[in-house]
Protein backbone atom coordinates (compact mmCIF):
# COMPACT_ATOMS: atom_id res chain seq x y z
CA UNK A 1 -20.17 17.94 -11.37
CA UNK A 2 -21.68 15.21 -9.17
CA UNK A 3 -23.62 16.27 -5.69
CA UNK A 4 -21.72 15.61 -2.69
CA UNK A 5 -24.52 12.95 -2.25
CA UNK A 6 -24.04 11.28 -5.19
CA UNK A 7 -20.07 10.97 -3.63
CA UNK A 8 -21.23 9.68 0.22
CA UNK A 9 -23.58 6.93 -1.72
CA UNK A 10 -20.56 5.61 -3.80
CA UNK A 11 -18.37 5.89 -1.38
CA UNK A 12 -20.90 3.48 0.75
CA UNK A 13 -21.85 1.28 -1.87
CA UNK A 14 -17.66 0.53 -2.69
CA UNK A 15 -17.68 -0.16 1.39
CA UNK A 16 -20.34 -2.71 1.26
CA UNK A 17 -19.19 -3.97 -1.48
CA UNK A 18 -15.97 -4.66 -0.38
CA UNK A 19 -16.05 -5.08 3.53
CA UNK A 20 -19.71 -5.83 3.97
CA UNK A 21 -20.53 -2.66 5.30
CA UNK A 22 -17.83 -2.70 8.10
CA UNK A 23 -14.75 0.05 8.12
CA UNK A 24 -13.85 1.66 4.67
CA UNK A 25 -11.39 -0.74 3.10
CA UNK A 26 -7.78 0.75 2.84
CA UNK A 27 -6.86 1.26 -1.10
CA UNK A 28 -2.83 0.43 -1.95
CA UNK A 29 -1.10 3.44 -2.85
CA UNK A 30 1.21 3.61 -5.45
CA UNK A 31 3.55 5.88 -4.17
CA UNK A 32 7.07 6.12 -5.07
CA UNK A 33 8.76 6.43 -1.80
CA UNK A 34 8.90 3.77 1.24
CA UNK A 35 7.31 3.98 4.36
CA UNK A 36 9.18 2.76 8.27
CA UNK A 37 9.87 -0.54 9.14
CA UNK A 38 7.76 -2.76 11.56
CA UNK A 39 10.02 -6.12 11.75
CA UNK A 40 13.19 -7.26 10.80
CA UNK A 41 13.15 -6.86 6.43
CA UNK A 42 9.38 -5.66 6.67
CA UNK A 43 8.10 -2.39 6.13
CA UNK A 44 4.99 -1.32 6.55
CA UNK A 45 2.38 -0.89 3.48
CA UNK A 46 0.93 2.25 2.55
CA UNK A 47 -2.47 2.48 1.83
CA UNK A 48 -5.53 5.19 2.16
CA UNK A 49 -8.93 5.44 2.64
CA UNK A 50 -12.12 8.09 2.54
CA UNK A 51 -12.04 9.51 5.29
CA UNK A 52 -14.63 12.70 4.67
CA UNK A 53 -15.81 14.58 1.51
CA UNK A 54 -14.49 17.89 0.30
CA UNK A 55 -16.52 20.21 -2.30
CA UNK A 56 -15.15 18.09 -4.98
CA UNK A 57 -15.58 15.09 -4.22
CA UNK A 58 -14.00 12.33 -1.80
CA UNK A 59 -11.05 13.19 0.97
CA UNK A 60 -8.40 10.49 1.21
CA UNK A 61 -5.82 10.05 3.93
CA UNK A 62 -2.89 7.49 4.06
CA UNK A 63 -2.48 4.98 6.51
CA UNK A 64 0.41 2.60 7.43
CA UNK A 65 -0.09 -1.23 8.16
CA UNK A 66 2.80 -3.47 9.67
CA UNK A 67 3.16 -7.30 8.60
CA UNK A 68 0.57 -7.75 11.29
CA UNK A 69 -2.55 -5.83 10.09
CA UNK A 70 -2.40 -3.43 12.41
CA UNK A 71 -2.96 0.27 11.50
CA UNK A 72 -1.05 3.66 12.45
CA UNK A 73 -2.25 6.85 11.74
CA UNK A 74 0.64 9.31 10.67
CA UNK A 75 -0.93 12.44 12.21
CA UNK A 76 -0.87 10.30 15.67
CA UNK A 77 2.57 9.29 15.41
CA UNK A 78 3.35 12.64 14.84
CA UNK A 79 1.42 13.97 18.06
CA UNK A 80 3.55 10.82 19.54
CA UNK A 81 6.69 12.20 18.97
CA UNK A 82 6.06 15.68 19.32
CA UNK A 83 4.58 14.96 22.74
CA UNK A 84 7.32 12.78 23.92
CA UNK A 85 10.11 15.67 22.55
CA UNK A 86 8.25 17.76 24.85
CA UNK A 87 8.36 15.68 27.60
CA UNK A 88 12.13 15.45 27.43
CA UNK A 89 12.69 19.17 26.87
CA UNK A 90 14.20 18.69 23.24
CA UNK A 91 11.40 20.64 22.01
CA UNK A 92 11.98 23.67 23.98
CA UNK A 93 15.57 23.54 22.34
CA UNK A 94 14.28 22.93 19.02
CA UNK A 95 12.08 25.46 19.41
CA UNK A 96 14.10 27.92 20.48
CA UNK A 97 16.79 27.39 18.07
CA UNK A 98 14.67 27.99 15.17
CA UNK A 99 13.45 31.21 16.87
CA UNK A 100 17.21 32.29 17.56
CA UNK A 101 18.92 31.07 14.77
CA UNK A 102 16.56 30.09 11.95
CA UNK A 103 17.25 26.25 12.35
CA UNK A 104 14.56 24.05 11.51
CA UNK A 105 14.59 19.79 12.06
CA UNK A 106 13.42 16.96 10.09
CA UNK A 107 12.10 14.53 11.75
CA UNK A 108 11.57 11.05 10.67
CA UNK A 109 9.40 8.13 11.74
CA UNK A 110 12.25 5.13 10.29
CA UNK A 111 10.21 2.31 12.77
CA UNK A 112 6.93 1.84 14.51
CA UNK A 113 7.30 -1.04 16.39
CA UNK A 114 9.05 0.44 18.11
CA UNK A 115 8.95 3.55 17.49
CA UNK A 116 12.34 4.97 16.41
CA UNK A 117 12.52 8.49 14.88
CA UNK A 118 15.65 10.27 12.93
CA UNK A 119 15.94 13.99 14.10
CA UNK A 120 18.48 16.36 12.29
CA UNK A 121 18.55 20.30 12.33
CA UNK A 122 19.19 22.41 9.70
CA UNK A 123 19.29 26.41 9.27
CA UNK A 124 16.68 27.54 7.01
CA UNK A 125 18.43 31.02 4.98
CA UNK A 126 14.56 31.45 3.76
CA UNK A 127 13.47 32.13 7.30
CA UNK A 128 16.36 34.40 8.69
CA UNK A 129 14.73 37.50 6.30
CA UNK A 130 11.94 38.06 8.21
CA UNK A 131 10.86 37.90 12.13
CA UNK A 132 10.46 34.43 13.44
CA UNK A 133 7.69 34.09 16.40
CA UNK A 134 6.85 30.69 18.16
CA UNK A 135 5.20 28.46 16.10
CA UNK A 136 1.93 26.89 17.16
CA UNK A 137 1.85 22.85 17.79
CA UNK A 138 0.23 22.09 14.74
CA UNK A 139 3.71 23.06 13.11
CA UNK A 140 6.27 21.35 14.50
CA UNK A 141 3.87 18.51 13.93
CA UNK A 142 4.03 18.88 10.55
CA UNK A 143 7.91 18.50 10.65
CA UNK A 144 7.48 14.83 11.09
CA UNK A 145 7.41 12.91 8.44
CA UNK A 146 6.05 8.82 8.34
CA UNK A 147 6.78 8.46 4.64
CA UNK A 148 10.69 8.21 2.49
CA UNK A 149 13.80 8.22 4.30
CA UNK A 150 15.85 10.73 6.65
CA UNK A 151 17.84 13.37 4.80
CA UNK A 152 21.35 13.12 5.60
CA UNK A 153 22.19 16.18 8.47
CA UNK A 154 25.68 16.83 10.28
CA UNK A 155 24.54 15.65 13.78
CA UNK A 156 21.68 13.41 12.84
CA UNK A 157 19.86 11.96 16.37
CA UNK A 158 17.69 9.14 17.00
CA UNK A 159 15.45 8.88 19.58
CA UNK A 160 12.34 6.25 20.66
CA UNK A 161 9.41 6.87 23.14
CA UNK A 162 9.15 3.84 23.34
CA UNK A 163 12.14 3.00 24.16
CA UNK A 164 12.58 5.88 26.39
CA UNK A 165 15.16 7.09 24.65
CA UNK A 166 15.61 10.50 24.26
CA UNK A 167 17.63 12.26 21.32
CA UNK A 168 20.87 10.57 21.12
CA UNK A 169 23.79 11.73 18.74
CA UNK A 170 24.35 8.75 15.81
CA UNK A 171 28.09 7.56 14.72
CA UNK A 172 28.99 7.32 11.38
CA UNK A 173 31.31 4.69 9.72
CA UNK A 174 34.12 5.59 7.99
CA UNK A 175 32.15 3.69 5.22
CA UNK A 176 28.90 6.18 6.04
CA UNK A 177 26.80 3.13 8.17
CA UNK A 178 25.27 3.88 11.52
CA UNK A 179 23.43 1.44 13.59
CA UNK A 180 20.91 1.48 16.36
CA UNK A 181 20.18 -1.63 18.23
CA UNK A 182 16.80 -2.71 18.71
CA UNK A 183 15.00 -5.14 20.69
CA UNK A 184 14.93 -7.50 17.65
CA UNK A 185 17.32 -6.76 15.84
CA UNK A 186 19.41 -3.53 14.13
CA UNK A 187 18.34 -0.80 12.27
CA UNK A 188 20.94 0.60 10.05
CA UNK A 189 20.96 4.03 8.28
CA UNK A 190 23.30 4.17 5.20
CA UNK A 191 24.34 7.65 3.82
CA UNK A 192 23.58 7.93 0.55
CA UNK A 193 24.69 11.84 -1.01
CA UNK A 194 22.04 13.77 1.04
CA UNK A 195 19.97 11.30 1.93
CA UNK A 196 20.10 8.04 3.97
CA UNK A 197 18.67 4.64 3.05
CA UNK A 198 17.89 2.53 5.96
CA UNK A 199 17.61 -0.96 6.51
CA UNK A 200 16.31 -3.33 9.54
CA UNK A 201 17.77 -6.97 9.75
């Protein structure tokens, strides 16, 4: 197995070779699910880059870029929303409903500029066996999600920081559409079975 030398000289030589020695160069994915939308029918691309080295070999991390080049780092926007949930007191509630009742929330980054993010609860049979104490940040970060789209919840919210809008409750059509209004434009989520496809025109 190659050093971890031989790893941080490739990994050096593919970055001068590509961006004249400037910031690793982000590498499309190929991944089969869809990240947010940044602008009216654009979504962001996904893409990753080396970020560190592991024992065996390189460590990657994904990265989303809107129709503008500019680049957002998932674990921020999930420190983003977790922060702002706190600021607003939903993530006392959260928080205390999964320590109560077992419920735990997906939460889904569907926009990033602005920032719009799909919250629904669900209770978790798995974790009503055994004692439930309070979870550390670092976990109810991990609840939010930048990549696919929202699974469909009874009671799904949607809330923006930067909107300052805190979780508000989302209507259903008859014919399963819900919209939120945005600054340019709407963003529409469209159940689909359990899941909702979303769309920004």
């Amino acid at each position: 197995m190659p050093s971890q030398p031989f790893w941080i000289l490739l990994d050096l030589l593919l970055c001068c070779a590509m961006t004249g020695c400037g910031t690793r160069p982000l590498v499309k994915t190929h991944l089969k699910v869809v990240g947010p939308w940044c602008a009216p029918n654009h979504r962001v691309q996904i893409g990753q880059r080396v970020v560190g080295h592991v024992h065996d070999g390189p460590k990657w991390k994904l990265f989303l870029v809107d129709d503008a080049g500019k680049e957002y780092d998932p674990d921020k926007l999930a420190d983003q929303v977790w922060s702002y949930l706190e600021r607003t007191g939903d993530a006392k509630k959260i928080e205390e409903a999964f320590s109560k009742e077992a419920y735990l929330s997906n939460i889904t980054v569907v926009s990033v500029n602005p920032l719009v993010v799909i919250l629904g609860t669900y209770q978790d049979p798995s974790w009503l066996k055994q004692e439930r104490h309070a979870q550390q940040k670092w976990f109810w970060r991990s609840q939010v999600s930048s990549i696919g789209e929202p699974p469909f919840r009874e009671g799904l919210q949607w809330f923006s920081p930067e909107l300052k809008r805190s979780p508000t409750h989302l209507d259903f059509s008859k014919e399963g559409v819900a919209e939120i209004p945005l600054p340019s434009g709407t963003l529409k989520l469209i159940r689909d079975g359990d899941k909702c496809k979303t769309t920004r025109e």
